[in-house]
N, C-alpha and C. Protein backbone atom coordinates (compact mmCIF):
# COMPACT_ATOMS: atom_id res chain seq x y z
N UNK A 1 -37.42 -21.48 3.44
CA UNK A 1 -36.40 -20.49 3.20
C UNK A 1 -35.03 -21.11 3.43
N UNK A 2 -34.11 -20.91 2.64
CA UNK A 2 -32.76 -21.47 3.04
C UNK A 2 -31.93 -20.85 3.39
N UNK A 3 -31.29 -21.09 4.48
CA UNK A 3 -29.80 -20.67 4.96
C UNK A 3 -28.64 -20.63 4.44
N UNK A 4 -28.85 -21.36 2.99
CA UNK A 4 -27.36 -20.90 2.53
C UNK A 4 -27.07 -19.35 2.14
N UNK A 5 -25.62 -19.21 2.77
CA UNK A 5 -24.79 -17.63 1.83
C UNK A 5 -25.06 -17.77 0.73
N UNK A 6 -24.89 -16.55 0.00
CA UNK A 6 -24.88 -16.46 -1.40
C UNK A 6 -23.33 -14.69 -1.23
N UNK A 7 -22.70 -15.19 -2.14
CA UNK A 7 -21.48 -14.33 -3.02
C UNK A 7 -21.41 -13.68 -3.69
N UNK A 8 -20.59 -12.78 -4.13
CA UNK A 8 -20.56 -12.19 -5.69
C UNK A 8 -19.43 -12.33 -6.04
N UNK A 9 -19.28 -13.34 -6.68
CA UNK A 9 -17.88 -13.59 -7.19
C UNK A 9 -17.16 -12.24 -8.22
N UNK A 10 -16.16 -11.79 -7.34
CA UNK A 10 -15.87 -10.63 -8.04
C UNK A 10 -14.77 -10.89 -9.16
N UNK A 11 -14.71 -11.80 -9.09
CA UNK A 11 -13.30 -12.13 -10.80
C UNK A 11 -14.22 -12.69 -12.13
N UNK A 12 -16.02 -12.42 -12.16
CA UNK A 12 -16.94 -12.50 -12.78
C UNK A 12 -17.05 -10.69 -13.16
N UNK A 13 -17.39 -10.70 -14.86
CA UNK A 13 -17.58 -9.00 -14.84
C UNK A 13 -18.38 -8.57 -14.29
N UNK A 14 -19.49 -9.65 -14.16
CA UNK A 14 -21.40 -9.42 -13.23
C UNK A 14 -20.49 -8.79 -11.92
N UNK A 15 -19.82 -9.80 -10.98
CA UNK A 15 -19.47 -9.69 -9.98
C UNK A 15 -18.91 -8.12 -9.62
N UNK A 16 -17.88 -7.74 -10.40
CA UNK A 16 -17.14 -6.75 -10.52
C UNK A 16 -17.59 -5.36 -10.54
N UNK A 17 -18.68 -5.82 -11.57
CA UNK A 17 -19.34 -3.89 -11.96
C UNK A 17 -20.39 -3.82 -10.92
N UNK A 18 -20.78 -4.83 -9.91
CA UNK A 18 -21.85 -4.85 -9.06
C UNK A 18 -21.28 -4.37 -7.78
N UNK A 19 -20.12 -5.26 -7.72
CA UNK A 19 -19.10 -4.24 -6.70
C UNK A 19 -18.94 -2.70 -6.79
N UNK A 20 -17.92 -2.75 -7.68
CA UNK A 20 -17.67 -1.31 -7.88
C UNK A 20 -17.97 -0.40 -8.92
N UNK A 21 -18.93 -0.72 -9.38
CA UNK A 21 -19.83 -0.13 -10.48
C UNK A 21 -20.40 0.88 -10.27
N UNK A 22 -20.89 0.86 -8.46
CA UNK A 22 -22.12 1.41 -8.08
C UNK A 22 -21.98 2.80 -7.23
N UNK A 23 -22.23 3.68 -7.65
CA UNK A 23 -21.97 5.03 -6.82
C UNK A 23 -21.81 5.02 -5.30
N UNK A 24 -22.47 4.09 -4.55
CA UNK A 24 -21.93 4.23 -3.08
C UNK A 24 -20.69 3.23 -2.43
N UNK A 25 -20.53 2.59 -4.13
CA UNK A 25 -18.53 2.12 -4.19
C UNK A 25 -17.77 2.79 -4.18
N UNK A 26 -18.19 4.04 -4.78
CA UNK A 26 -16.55 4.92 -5.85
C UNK A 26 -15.36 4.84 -4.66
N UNK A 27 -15.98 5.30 -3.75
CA UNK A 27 -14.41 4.96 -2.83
C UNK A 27 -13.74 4.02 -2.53
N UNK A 28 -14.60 2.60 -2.77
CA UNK A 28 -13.49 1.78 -2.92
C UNK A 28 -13.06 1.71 -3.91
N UNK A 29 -13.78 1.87 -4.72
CA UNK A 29 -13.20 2.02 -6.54
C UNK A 29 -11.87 2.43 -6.68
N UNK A 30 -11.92 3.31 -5.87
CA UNK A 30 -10.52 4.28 -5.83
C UNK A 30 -9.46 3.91 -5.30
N UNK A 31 -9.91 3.24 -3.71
CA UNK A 31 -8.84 2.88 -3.48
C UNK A 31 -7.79 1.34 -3.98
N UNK A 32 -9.07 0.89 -4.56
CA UNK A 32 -8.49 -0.27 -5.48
C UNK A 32 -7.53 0.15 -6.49
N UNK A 33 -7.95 0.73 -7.22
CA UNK A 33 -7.01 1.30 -8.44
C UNK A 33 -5.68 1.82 -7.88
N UNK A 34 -5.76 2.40 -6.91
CA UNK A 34 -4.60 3.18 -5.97
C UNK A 34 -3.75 2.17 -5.73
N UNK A 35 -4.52 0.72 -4.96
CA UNK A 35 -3.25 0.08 -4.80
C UNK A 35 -3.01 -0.84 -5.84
N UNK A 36 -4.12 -0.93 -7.10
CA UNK A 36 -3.20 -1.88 -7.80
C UNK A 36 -2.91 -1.48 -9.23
N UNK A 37 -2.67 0.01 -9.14
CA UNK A 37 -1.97 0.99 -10.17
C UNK A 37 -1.18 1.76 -10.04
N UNK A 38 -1.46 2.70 -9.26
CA UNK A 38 -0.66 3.74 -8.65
C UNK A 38 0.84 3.36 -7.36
N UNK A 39 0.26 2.45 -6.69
CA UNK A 39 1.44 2.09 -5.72
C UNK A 39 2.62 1.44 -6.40
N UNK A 40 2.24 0.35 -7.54
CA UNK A 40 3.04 -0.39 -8.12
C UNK A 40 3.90 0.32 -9.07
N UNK A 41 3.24 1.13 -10.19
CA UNK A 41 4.14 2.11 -10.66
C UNK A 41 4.85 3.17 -9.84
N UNK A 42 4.45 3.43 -8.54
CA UNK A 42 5.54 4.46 -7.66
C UNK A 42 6.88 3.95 -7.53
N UNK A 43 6.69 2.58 -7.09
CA UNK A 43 7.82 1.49 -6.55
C UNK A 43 8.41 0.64 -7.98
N UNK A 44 8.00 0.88 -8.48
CA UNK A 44 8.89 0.78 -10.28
C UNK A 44 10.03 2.05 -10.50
N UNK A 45 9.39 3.27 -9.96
CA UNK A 45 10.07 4.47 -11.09
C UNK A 45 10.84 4.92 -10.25
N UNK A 46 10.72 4.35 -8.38
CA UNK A 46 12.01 4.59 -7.56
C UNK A 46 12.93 3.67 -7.22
């Protein structure tokens, strides 16, 4: 049996939709989008 880690490279689409694809993600789902949609356009339009 081996000891190496294994990853999910999330900048892979595999990686990505395995992350947050998965129903007991959605909340991070969310809060991802929050900060890298919603915060950035707040601090644009003020």
């Amino acid at each position: 049996m081996s000891t190496k880690e294994r990853y999910i490279n999330l900048f892979t689409d595999y990686g990505f939709k395995k992350k947050f694809g998965e129903e007991p993600n959605k909340n991070l789902l969310l809060d991802f989008l929050i900060v890298s949609l919603i915060i950035p356009y707040l601090q644009l339009i003020s």
